[in-house]
PDB file of N, CA and C in Angstrom:
ATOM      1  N   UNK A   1      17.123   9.494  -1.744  1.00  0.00           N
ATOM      2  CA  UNK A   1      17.703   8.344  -1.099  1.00  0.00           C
ATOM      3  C   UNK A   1      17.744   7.192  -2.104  1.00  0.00           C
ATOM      4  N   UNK A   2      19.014   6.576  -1.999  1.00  0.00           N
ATOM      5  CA  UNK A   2      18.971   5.165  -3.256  1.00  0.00           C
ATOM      6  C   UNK A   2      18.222   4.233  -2.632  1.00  0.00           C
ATOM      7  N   UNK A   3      18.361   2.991  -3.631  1.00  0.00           N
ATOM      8  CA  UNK A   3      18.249   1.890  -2.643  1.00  0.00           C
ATOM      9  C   UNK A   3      17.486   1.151  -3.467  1.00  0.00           C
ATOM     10  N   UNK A   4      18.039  -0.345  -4.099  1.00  0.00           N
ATOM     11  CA  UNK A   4      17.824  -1.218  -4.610  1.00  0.00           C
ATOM     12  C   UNK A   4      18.200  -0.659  -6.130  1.00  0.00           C
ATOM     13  N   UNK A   5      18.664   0.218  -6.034  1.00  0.00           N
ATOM     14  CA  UNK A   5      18.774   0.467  -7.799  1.00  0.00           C
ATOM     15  C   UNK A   5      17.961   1.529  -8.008  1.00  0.00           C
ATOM     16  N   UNK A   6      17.307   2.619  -7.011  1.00  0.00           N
ATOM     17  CA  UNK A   6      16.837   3.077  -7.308  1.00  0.00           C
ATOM     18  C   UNK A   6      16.772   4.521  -6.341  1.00  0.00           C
ATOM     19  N   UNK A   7      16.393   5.224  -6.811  1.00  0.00           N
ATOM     20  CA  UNK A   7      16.228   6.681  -6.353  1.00  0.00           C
ATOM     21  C   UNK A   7      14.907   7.049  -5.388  1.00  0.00           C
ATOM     22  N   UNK A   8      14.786   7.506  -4.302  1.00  0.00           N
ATOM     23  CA  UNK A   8      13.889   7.552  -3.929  1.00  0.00           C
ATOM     24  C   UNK A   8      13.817   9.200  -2.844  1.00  0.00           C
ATOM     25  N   UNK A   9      12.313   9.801  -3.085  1.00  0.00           N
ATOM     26  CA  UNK A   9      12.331  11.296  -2.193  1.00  0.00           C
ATOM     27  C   UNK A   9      12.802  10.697  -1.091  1.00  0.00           C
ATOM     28  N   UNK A  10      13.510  12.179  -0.410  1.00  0.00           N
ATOM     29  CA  UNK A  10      14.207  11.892   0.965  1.00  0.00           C
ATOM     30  C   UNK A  10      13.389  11.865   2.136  1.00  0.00           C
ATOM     31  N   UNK A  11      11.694  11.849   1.788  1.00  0.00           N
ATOM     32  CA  UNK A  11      10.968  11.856   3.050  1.00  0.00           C
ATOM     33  C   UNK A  11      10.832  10.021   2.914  1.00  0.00           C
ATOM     34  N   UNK A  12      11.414   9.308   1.592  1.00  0.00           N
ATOM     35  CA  UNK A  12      11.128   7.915   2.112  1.00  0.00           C
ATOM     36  C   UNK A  12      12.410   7.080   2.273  1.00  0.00           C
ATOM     37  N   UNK A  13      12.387   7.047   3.765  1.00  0.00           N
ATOM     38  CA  UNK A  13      13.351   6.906   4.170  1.00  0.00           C
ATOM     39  C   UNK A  13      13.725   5.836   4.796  1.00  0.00           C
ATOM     40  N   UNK A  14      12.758   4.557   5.111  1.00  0.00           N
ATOM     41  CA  UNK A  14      13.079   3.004   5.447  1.00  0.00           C
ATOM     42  C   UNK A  14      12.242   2.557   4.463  1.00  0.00           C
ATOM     43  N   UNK A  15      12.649   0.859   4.543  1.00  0.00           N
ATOM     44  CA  UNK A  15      12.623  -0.083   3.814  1.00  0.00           C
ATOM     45  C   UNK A  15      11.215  -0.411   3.565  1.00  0.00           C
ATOM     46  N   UNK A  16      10.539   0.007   4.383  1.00  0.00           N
ATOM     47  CA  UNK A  16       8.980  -0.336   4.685  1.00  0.00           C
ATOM     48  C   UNK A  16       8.442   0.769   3.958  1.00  0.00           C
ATOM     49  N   UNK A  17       8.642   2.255   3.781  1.00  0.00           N
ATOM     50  CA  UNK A  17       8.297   3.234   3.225  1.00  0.00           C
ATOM     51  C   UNK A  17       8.928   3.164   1.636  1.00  0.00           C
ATOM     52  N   UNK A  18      10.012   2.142   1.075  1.00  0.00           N
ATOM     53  CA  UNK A  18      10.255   1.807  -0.051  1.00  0.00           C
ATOM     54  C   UNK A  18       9.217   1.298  -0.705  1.00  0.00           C
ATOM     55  N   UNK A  19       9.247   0.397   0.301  1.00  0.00           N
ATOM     56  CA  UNK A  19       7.780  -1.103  -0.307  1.00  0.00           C
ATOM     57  C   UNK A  19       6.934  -0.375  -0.642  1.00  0.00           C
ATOM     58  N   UNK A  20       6.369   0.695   0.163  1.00  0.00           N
ATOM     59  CA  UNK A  20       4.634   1.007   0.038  1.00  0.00           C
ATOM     60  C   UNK A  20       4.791   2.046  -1.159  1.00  0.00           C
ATOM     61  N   UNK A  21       6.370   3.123  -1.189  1.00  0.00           N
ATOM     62  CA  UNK A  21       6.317   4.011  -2.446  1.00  0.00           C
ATOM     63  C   UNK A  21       6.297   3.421  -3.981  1.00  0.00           C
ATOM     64  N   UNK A  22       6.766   1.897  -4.166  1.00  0.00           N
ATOM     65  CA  UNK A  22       6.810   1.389  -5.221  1.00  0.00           C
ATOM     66  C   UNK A  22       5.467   0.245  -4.955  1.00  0.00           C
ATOM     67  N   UNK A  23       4.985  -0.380  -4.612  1.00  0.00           N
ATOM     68  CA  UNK A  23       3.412  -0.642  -4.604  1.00  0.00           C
ATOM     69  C   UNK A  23       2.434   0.285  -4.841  1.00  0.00           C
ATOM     70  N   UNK A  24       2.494   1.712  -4.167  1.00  0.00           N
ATOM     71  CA  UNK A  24       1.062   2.399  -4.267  1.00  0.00           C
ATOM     72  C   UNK A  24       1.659   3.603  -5.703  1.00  0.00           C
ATOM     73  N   UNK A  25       2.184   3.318  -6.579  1.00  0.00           N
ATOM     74  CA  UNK A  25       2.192   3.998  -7.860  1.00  0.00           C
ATOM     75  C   UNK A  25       3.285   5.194  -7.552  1.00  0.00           C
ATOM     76  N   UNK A  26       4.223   5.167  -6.775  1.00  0.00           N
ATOM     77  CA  UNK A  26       5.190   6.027  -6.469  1.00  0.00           C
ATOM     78  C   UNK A  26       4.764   7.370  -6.334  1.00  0.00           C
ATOM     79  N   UNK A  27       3.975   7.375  -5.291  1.00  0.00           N
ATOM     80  CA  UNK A  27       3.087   8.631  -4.808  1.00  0.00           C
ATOM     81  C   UNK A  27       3.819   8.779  -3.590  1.00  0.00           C
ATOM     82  N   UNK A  28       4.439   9.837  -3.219  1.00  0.00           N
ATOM     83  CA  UNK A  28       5.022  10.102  -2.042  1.00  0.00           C
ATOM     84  C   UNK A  28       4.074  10.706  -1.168  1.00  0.00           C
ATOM     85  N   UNK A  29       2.886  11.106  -1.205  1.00  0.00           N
ATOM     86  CA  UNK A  29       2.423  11.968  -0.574  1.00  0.00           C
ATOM     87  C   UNK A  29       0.761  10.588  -0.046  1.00  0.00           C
ATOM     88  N   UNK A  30       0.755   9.605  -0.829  1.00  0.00           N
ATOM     89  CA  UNK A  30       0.062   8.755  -0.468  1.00  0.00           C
ATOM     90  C   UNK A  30       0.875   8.222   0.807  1.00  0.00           C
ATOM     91  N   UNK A  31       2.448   7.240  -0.163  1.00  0.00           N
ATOM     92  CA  UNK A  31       2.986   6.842   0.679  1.00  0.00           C
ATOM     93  C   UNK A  31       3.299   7.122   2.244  1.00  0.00           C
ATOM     94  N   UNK A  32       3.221   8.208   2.465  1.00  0.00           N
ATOM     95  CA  UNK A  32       3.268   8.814   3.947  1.00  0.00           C
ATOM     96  C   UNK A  32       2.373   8.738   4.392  1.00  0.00           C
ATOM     97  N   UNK A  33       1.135   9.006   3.958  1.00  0.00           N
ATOM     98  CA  UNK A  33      -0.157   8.588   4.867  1.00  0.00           C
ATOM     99  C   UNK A  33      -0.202   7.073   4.969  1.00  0.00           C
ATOM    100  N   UNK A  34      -0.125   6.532   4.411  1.00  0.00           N
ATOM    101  CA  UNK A  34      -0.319   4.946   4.931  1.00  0.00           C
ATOM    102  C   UNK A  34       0.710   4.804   6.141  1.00  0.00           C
ATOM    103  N   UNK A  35       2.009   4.587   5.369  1.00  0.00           N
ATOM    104  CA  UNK A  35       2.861   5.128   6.570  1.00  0.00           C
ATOM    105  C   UNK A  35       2.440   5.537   8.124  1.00  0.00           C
ATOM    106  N   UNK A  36       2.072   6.259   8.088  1.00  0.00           N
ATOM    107  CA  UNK A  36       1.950   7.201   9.487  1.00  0.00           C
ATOM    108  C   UNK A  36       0.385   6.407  10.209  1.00  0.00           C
ATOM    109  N   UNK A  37      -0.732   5.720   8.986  1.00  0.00           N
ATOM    110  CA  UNK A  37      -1.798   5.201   9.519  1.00  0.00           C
ATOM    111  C   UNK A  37      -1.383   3.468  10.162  1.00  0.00           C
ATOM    112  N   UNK A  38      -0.053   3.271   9.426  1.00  0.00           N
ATOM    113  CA  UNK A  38       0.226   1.565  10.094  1.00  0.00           C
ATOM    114  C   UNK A  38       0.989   1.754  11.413  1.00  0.00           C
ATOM    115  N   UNK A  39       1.308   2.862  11.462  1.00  0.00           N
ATOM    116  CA  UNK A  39       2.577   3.361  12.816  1.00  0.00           C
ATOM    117  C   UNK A  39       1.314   3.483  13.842  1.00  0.00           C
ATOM    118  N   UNK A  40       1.007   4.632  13.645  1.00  0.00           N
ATOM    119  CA  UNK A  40      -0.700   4.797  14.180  1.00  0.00           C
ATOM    120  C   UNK A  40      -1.270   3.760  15.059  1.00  0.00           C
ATOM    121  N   UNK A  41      -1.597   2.652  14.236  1.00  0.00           N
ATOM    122  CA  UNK A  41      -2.689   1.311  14.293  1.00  0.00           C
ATOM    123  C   UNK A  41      -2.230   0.392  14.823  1.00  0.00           C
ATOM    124  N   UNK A  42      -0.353   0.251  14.739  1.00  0.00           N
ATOM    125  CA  UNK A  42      -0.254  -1.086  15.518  1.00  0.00           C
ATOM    126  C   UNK A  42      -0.233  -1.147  16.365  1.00  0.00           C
ATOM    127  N   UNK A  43      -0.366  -2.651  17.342  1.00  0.00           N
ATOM    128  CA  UNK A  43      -0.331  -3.201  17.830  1.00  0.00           C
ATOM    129  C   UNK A  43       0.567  -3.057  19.283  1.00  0.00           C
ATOM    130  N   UNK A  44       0.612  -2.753  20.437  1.00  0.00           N
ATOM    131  CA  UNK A  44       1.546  -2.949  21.611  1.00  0.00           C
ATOM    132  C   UNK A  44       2.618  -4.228  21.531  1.00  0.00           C
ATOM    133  N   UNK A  45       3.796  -3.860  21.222  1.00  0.00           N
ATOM    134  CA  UNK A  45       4.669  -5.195  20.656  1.00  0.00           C
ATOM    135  C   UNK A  45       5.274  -5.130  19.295  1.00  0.00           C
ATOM    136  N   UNK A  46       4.630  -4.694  18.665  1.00  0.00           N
ATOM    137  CA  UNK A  46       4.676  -4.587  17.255  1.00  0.00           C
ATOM    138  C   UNK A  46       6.000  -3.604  17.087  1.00  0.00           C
ATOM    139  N   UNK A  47       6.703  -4.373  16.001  1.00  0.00           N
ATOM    140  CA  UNK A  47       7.944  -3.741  15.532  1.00  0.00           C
ATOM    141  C   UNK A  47       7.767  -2.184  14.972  1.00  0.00           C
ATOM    142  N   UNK A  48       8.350  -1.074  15.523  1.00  0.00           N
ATOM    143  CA  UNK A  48       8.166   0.460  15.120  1.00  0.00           C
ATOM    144  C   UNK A  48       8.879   1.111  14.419  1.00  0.00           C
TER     145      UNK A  48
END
């Protein structure tokens, strides 16, 4: 998947899963666990 100039695996697939693949050292396999632990954790209300 592109996006910003850049190439990204097709399991990262929103803008929020961009952020965290280029912050946490372009680990896809990190990136999804955080991922799935902030989906997890939030909040009732909270944007999904």
């Amino acid at each position: 998947m592109k996006g910003h100039g850049r190439v990204y695996p097709t399991t990262i697939s929103t803008l929020g899963m961009k952020a965290l693949y280029d912050n946490l050292g372009k680990n896809e396999a990190l990136t999804i666990k955080v991922h799935q632990a902030v989906k997890r954790n939030a909040k009732d209300g909270w944007r999904k």
